[in-house]
C-alpha atoms as a PDB file:
ATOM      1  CA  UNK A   1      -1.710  15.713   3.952  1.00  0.00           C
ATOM      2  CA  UNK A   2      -3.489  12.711   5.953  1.00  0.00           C
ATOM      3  CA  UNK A   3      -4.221   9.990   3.644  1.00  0.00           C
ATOM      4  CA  UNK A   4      -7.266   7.969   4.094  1.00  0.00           C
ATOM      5  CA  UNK A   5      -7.818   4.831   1.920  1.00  0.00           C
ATOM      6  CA  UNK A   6     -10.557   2.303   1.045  1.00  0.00           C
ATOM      7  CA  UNK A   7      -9.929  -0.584  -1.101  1.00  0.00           C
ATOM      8  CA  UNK A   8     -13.057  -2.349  -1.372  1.00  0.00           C
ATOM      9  CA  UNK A   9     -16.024  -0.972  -2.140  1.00  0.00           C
ATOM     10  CA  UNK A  10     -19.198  -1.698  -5.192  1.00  0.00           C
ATOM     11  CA  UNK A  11     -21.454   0.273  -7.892  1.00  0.00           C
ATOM     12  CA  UNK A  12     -24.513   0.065  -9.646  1.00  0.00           C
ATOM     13  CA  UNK A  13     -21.614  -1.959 -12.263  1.00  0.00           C
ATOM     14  CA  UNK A  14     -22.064  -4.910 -10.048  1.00  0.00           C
ATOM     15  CA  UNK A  15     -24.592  -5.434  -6.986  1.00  0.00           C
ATOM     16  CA  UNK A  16     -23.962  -1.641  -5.706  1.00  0.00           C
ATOM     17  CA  UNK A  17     -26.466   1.211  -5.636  1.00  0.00           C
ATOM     18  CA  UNK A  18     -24.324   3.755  -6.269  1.00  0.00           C
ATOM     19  CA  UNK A  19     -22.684   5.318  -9.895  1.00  0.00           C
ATOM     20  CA  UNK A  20     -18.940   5.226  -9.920  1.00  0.00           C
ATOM     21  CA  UNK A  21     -19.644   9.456 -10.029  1.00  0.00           C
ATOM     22  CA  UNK A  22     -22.072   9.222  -7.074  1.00  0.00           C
ATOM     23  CA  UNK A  23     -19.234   7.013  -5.376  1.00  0.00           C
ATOM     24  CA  UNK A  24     -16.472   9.356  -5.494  1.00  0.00           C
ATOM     25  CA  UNK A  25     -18.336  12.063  -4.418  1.00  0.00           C
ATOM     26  CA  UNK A  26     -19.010  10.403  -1.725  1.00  0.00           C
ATOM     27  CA  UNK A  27     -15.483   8.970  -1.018  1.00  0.00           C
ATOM     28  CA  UNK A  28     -14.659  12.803  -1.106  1.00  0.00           C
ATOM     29  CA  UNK A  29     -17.487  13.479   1.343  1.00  0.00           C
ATOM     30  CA  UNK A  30     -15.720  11.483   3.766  1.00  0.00           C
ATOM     31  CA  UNK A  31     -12.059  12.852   3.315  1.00  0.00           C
ATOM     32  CA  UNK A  32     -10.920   8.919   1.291  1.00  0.00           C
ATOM     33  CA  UNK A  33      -7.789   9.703  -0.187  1.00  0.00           C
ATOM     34  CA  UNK A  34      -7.224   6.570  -2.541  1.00  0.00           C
ATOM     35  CA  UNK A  35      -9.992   4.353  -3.540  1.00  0.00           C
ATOM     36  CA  UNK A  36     -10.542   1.101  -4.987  1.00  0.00           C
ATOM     37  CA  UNK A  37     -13.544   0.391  -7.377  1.00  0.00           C
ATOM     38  CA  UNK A  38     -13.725  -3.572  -6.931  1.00  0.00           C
ATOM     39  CA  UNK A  39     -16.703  -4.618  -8.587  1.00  0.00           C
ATOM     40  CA  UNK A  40     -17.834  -7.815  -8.807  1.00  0.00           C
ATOM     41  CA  UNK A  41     -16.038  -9.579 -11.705  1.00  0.00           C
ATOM     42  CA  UNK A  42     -16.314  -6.540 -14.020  1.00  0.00           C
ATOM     43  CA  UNK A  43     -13.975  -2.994 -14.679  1.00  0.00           C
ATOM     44  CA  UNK A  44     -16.722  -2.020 -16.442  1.00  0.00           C
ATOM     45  CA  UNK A  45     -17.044   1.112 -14.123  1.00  0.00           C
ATOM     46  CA  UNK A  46     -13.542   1.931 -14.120  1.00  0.00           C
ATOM     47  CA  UNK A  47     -13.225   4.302 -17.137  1.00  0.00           C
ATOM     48  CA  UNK A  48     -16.377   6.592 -15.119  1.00  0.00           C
ATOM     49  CA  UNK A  49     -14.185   6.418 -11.776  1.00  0.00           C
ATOM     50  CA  UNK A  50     -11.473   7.417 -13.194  1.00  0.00           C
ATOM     51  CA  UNK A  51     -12.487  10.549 -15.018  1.00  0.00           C
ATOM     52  CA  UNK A  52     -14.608  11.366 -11.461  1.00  0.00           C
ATOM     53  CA  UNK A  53     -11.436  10.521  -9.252  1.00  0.00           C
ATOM     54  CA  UNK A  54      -9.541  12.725 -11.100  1.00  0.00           C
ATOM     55  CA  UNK A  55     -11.883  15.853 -10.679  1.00  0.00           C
ATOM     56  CA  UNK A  56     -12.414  15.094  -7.139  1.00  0.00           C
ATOM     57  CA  UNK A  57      -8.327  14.973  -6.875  1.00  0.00           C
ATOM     58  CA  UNK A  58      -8.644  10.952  -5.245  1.00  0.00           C
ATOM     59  CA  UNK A  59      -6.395   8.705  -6.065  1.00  0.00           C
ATOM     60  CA  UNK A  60      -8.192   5.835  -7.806  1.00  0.00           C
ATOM     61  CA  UNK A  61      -6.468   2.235  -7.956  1.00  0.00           C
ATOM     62  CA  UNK A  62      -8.196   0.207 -10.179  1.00  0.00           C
ATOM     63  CA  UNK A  63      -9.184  -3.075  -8.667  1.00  0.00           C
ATOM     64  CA  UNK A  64     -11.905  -6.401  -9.081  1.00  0.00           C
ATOM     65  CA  UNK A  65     -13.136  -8.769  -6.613  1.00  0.00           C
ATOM     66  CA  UNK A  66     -13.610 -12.504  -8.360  1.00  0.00           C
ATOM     67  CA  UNK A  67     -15.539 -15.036  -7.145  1.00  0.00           C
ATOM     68  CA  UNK A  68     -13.906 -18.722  -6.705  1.00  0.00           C
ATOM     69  CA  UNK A  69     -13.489 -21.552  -4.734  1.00  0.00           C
ATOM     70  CA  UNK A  70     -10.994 -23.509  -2.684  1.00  0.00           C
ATOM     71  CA  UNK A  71     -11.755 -26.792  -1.400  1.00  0.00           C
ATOM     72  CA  UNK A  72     -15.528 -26.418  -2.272  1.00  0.00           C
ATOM     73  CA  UNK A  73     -15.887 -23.104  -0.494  1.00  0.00           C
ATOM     74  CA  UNK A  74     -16.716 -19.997  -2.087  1.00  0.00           C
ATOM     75  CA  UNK A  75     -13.941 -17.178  -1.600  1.00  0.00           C
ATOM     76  CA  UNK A  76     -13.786 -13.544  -2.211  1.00  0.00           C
ATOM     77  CA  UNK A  77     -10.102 -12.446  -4.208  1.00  0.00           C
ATOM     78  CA  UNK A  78      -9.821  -9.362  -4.797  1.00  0.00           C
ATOM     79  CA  UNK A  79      -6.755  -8.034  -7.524  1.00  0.00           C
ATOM     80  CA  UNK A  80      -6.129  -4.560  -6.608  1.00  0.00           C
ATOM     81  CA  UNK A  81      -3.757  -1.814  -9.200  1.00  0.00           C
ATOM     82  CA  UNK A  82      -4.491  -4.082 -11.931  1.00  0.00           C
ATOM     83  CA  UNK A  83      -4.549  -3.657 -15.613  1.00  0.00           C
ATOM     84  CA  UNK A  84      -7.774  -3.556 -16.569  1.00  0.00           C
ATOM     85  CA  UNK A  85      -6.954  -3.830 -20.452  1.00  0.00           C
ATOM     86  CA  UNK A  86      -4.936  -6.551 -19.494  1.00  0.00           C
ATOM     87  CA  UNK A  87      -6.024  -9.782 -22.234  1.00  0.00           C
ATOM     88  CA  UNK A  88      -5.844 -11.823 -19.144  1.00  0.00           C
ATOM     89  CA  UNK A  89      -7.982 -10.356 -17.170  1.00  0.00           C
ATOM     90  CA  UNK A  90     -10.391  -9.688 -19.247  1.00  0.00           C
ATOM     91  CA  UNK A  91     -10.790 -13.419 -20.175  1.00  0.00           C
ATOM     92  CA  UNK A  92     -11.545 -14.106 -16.790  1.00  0.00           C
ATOM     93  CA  UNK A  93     -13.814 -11.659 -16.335  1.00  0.00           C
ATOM     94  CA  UNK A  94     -15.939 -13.253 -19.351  1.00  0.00           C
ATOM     95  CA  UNK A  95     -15.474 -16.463 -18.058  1.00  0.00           C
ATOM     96  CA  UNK A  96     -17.475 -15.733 -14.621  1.00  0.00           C
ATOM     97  CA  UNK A  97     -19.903 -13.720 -16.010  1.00  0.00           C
ATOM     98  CA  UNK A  98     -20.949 -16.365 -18.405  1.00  0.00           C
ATOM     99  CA  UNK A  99     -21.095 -18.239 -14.914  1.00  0.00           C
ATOM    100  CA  UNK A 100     -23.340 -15.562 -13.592  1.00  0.00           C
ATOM    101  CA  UNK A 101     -25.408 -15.231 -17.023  1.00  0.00           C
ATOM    102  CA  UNK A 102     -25.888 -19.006 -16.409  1.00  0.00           C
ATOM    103  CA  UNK A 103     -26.889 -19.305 -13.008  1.00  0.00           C
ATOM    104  CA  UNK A 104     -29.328 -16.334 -13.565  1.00  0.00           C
ATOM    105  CA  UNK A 105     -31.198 -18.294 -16.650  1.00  0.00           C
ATOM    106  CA  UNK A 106     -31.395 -20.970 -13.721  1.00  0.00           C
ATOM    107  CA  UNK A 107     -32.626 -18.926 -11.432  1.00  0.00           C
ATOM    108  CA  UNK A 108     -35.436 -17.561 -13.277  1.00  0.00           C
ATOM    109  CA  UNK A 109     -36.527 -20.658 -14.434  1.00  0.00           C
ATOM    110  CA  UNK A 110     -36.936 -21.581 -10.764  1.00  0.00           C
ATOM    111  CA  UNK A 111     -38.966 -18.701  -9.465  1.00  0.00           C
ATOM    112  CA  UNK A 112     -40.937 -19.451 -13.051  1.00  0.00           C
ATOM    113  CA  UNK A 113     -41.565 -23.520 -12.044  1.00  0.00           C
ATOM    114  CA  UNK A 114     -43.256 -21.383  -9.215  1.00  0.00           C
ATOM    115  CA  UNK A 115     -44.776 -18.889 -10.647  1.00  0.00           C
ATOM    116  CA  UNK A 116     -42.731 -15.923  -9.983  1.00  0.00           C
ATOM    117  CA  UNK A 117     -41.382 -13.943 -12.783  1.00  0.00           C
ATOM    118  CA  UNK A 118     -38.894 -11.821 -12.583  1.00  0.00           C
ATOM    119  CA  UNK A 119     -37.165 -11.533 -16.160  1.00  0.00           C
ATOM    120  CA  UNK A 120     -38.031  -7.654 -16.845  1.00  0.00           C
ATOM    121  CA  UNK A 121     -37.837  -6.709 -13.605  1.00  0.00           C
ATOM    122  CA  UNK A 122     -34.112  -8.358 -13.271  1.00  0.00           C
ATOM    123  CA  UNK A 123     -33.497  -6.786 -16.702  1.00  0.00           C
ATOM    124  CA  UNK A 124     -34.434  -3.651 -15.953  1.00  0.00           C
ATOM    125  CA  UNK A 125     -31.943  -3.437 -12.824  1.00  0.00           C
ATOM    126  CA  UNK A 126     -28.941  -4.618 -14.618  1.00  0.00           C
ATOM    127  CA  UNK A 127     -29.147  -2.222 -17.680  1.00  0.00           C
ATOM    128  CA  UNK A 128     -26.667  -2.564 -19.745  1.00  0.00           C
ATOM    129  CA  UNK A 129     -24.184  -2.377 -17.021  1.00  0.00           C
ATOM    130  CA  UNK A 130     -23.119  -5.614 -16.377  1.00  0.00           C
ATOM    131  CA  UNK A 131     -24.539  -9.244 -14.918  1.00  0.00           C
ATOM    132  CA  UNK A 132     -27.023 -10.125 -12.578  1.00  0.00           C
ATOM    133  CA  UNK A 133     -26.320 -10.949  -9.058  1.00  0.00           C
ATOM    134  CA  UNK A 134     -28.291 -12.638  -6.317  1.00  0.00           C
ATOM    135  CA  UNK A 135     -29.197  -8.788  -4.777  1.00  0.00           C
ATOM    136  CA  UNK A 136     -30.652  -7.690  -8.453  1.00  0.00           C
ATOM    137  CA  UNK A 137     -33.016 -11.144  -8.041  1.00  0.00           C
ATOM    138  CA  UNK A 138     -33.440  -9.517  -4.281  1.00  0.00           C
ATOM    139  CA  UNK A 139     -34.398  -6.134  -5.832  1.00  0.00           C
ATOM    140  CA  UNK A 140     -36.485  -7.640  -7.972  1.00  0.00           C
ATOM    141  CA  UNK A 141     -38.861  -9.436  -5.292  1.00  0.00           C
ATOM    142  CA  UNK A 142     -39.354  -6.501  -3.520  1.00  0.00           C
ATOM    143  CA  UNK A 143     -40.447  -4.830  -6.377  1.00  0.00           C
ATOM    144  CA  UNK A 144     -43.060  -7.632  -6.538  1.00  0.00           C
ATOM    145  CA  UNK A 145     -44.119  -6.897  -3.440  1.00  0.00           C
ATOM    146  CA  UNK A 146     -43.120 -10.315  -2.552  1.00  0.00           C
ATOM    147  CA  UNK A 147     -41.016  -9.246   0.226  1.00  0.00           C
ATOM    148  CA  UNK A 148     -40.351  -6.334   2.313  1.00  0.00           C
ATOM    149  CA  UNK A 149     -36.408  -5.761   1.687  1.00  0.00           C
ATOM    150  CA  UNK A 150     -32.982  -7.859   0.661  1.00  0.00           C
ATOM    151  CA  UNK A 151     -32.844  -9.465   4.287  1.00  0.00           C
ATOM    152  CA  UNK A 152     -36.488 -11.116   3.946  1.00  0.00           C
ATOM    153  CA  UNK A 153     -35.634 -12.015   0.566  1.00  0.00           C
ATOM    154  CA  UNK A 154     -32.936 -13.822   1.598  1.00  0.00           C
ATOM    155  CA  UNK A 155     -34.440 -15.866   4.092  1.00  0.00           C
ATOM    156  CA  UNK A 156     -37.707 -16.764   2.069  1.00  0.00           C
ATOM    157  CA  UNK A 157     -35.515 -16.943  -0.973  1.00  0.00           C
ATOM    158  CA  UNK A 158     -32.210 -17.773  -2.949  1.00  0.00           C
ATOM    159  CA  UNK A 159     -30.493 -19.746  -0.421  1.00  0.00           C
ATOM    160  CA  UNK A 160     -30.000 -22.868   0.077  1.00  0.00           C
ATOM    161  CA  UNK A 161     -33.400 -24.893   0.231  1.00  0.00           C
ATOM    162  CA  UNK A 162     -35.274 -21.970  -1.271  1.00  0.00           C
ATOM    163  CA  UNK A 163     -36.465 -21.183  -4.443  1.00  0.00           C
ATOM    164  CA  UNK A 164     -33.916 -19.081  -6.393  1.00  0.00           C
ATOM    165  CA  UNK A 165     -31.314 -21.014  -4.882  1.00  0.00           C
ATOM    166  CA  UNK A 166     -28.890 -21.983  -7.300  1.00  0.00           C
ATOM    167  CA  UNK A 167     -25.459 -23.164  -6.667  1.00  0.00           C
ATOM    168  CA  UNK A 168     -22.366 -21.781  -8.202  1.00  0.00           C
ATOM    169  CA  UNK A 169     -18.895 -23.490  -9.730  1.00  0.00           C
ATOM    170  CA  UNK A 170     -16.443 -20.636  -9.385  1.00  0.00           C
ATOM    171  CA  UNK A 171     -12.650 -21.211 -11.077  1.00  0.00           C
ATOM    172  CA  UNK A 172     -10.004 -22.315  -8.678  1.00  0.00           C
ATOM    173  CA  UNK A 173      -8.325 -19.985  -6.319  1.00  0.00           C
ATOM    174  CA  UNK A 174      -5.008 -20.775  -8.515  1.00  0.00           C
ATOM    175  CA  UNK A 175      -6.635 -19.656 -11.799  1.00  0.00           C
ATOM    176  CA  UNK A 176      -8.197 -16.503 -10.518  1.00  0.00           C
ATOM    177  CA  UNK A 177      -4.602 -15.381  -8.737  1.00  0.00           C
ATOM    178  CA  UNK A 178      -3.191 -16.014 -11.585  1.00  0.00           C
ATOM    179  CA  UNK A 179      -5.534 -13.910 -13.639  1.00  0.00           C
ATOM    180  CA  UNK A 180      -4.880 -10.847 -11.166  1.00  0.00           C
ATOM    181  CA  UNK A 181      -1.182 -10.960 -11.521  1.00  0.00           C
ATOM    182  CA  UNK A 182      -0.943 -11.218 -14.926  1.00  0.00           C
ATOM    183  CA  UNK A 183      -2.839  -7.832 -14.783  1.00  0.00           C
ATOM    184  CA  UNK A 184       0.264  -6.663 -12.532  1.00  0.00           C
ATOM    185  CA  UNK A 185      -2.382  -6.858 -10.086  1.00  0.00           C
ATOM    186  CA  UNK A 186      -2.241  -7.932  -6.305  1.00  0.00           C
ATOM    187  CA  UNK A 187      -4.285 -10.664  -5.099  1.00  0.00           C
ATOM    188  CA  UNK A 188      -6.002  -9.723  -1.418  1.00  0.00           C
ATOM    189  CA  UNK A 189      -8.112 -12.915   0.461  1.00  0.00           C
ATOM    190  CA  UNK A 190     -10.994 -10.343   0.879  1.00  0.00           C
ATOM    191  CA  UNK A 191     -12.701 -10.486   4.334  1.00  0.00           C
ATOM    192  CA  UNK A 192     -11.011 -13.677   5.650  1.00  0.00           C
ATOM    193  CA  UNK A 193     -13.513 -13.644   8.693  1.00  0.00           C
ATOM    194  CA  UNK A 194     -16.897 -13.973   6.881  1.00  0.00           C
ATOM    195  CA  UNK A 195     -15.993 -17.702   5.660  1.00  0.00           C
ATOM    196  CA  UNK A 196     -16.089 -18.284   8.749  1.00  0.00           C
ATOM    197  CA  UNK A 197     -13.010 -20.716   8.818  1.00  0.00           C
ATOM    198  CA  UNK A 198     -11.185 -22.136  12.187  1.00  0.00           C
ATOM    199  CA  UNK A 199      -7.793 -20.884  12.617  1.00  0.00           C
ATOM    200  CA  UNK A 200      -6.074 -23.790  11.663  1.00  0.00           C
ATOM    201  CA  UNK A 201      -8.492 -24.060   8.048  1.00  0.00           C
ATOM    202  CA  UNK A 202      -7.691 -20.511   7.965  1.00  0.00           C
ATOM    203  CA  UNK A 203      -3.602 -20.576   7.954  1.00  0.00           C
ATOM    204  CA  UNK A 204      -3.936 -24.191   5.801  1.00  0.00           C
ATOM    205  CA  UNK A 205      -5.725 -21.252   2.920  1.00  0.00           C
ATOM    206  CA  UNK A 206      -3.074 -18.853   3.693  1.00  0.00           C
ATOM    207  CA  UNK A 207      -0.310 -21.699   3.153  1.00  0.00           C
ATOM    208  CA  UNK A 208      -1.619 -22.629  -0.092  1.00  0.00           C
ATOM    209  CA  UNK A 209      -2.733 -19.047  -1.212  1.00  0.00           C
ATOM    210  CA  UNK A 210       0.969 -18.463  -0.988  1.00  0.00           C
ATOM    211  CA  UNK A 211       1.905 -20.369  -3.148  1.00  0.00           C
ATOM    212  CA  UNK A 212      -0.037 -18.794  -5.783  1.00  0.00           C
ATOM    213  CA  UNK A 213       0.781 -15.433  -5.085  1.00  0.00           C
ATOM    214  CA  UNK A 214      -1.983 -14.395  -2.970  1.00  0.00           C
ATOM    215  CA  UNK A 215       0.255 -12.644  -0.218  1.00  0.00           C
ATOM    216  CA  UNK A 216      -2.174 -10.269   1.596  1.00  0.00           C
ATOM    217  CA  UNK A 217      -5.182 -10.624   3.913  1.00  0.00           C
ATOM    218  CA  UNK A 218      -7.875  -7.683   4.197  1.00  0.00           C
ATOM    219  CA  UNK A 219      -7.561  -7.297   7.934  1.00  0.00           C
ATOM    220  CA  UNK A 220     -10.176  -4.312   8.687  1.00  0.00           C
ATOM    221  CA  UNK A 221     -13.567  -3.779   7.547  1.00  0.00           C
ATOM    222  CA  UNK A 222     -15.850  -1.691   9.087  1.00  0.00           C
ATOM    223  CA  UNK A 223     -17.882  -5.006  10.448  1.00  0.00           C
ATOM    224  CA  UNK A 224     -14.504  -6.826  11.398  1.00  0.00           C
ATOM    225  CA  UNK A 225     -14.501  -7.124  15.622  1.00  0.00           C
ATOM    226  CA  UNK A 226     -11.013  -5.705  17.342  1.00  0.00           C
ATOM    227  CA  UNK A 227     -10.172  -9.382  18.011  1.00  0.00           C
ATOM    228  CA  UNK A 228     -10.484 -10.498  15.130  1.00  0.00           C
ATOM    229  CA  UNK A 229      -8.284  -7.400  13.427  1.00  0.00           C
ATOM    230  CA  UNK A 230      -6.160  -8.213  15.874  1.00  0.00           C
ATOM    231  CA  UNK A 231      -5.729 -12.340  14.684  1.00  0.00           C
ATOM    232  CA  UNK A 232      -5.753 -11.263  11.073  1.00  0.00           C
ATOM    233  CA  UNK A 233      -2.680  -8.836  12.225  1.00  0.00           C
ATOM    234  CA  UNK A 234      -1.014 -11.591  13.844  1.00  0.00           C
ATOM    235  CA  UNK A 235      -1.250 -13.812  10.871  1.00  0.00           C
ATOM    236  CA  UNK A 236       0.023 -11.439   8.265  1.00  0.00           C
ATOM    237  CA  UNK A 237       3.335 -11.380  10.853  1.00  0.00           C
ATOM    238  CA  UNK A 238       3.787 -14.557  10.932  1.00  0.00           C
ATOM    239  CA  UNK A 239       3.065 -15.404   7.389  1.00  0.00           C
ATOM    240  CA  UNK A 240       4.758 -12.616   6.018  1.00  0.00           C
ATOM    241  CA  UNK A 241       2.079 -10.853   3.958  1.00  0.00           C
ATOM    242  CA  UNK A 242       0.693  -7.146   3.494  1.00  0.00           C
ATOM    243  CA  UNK A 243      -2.328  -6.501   4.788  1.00  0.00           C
ATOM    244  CA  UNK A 244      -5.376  -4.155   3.200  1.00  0.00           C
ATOM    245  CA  UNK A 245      -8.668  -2.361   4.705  1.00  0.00           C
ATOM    246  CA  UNK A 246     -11.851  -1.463   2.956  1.00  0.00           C
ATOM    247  CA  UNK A 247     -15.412  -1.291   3.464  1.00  0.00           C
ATOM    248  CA  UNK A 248     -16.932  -3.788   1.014  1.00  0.00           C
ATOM    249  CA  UNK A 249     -19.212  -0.869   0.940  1.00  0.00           C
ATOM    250  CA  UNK A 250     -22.901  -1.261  -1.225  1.00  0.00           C
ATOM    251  CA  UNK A 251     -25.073   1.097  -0.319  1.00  0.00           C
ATOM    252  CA  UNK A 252     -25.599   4.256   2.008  1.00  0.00           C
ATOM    253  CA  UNK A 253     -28.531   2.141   2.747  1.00  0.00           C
ATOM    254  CA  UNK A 254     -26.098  -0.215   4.590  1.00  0.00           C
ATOM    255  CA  UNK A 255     -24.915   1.155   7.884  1.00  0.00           C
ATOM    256  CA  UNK A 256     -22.615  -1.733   8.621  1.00  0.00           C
ATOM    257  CA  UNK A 257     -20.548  -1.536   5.681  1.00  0.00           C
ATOM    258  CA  UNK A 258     -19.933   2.965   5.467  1.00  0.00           C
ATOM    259  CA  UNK A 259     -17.637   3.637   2.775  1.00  0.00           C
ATOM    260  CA  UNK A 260     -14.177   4.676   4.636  1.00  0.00           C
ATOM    261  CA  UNK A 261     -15.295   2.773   7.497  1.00  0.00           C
ATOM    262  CA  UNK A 262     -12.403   0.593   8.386  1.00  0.00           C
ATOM    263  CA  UNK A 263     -10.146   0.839  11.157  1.00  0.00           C
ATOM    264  CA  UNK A 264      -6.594   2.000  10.174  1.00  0.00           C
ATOM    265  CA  UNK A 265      -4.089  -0.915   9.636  1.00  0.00           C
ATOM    266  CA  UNK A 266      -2.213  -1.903  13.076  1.00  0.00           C
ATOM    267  CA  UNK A 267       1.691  -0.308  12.651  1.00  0.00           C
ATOM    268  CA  UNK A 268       3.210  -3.975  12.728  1.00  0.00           C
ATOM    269  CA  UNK A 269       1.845  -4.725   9.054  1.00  0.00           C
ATOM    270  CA  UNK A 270       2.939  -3.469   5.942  1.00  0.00           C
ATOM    271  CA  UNK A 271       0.158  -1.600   3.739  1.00  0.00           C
ATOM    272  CA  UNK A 272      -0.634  -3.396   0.974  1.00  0.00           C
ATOM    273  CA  UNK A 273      -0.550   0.006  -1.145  1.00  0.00           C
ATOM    274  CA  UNK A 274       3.450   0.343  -0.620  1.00  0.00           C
ATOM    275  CA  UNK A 275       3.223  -2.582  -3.094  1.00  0.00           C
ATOM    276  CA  UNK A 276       1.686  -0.385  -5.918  1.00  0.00           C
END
């Protein structure tokens, strides 16, 4: 049997679109073998995937992407085949969502100083899923009618400069690895491109990563170029670590990032998955 995996990828649990059911069916739409549910600080959508995964005859590995930083700059972690009951990791998880709950009061106070209101219409998006993101406030302007979809709102809005804008302090890189393996988790650098780092800033994170047990790179997204797959490769050979691929997918809305999407791993590198 070909095996076919994806090991990043969102639901309506965090700042997806889909329902973890939805989401499998899909995944088993496009012939994914093993999946990862990696919501955004939360395994609040795991129990759903689970029971779907097993229906659909996919192998689901439970997984989390967490927010933190490293020298100031916001990185993507995410802890794949880890407990989620784990008293650990489920610390953690509170402690960025009260981060997220926080920023969010900010944030609506904001758009309110400028007479925007968005508190039902944010409200109303989360449910009683989980926290609100940055693409729920998105949501919730176009819903206005205050812009025409996410990519307007995030040039008018919520970055830097803009109202909505508010910024974040994320854990350290150290705490949050540590979080994932005492979940018996592994910690993945999750699309090492998109920080847009040099090479040498890049293997300086990859150094120091290592030492807390963050010893695999996601080399292949659907939106990663071939030269840059092809760098990531070469860096997981010469630093020693596994490499992953997912789609980081959202949305079926979102071309750019199709669930399954991501070029198969380059022969040299060892699967992060022979890990689990």
């Amino acid at each position: 049997m070909t095996t076919k995996y994806d090991l990043h990828c969102h639901t309506h649990y965090s700042d997806g679109d889909l329902s973890p059911e939805e989401l499998l069916q899909m995944a088993k739409e496009k012939e994914i073998t093993h999946l990862s549910l990696t919501d955004h600080d939360t395994v609040a959508g795991l129990e759903q995937a689970h029971a779907s995964a097993n229906a659909l005859d996919i192998k689901l590995i439970p997984g989390i992407e967490f927010s933190c930083e490293w020298n100031g700059q916001l990185l993507h972690v995410l802890g794949l085949n880890v407990d989620p009951l784990s008293d650990e990791l489920l610390d953690g998880i509170e402690e960025n969502q009260q981060v997220r709950h926080k920023r969010a009061e900010r944030m609506h106070l904001d758009f309110e100083a400028n007479d925007i209101h968005l508190r039902d219409d944010v409200k109303t998006l989360v449910g009683e899923r989980g926290v609100p993101t940055r693409p729920h406030f998105a949501q919730a302007l176009i819903d206005k009618g205050l812009v025409k979809n996410k990519n307007q709102a995030f040039k008018r809005y919520l970055i830097k400069g803009k109202v909505g804008f508010i910024p974040m302090q994320w854990p350290e890189l150290k705490r949050v690895a540590g979080w994932i393996k005492a979940a018996g988790g592994h910690p993945v650098l999750a699309h090492p491109t998109r920080y847009k780092f040099s090479r040498t800033k890049l293997v300086k994170l990859i150094e120091e990563m290592k030492l807390y047990g963050v010893n695999a790179l996601e080399v292949s997204t659907p939106i990663t170029e071939a030269k840059q797959i092809k760098m990531l490769a070469d860096l997981c050979v010469q630093y020693d670590l596994a490499a992953s691929l997912g789609s980081d997918f959202h949305s079926p809305t979102q071309p750019w990032a199709r669930l399954g999407g991501a070029q198969e791993l380059d022969p040299r590198l060892t699967p992060i998955w022979t890990h689990f």
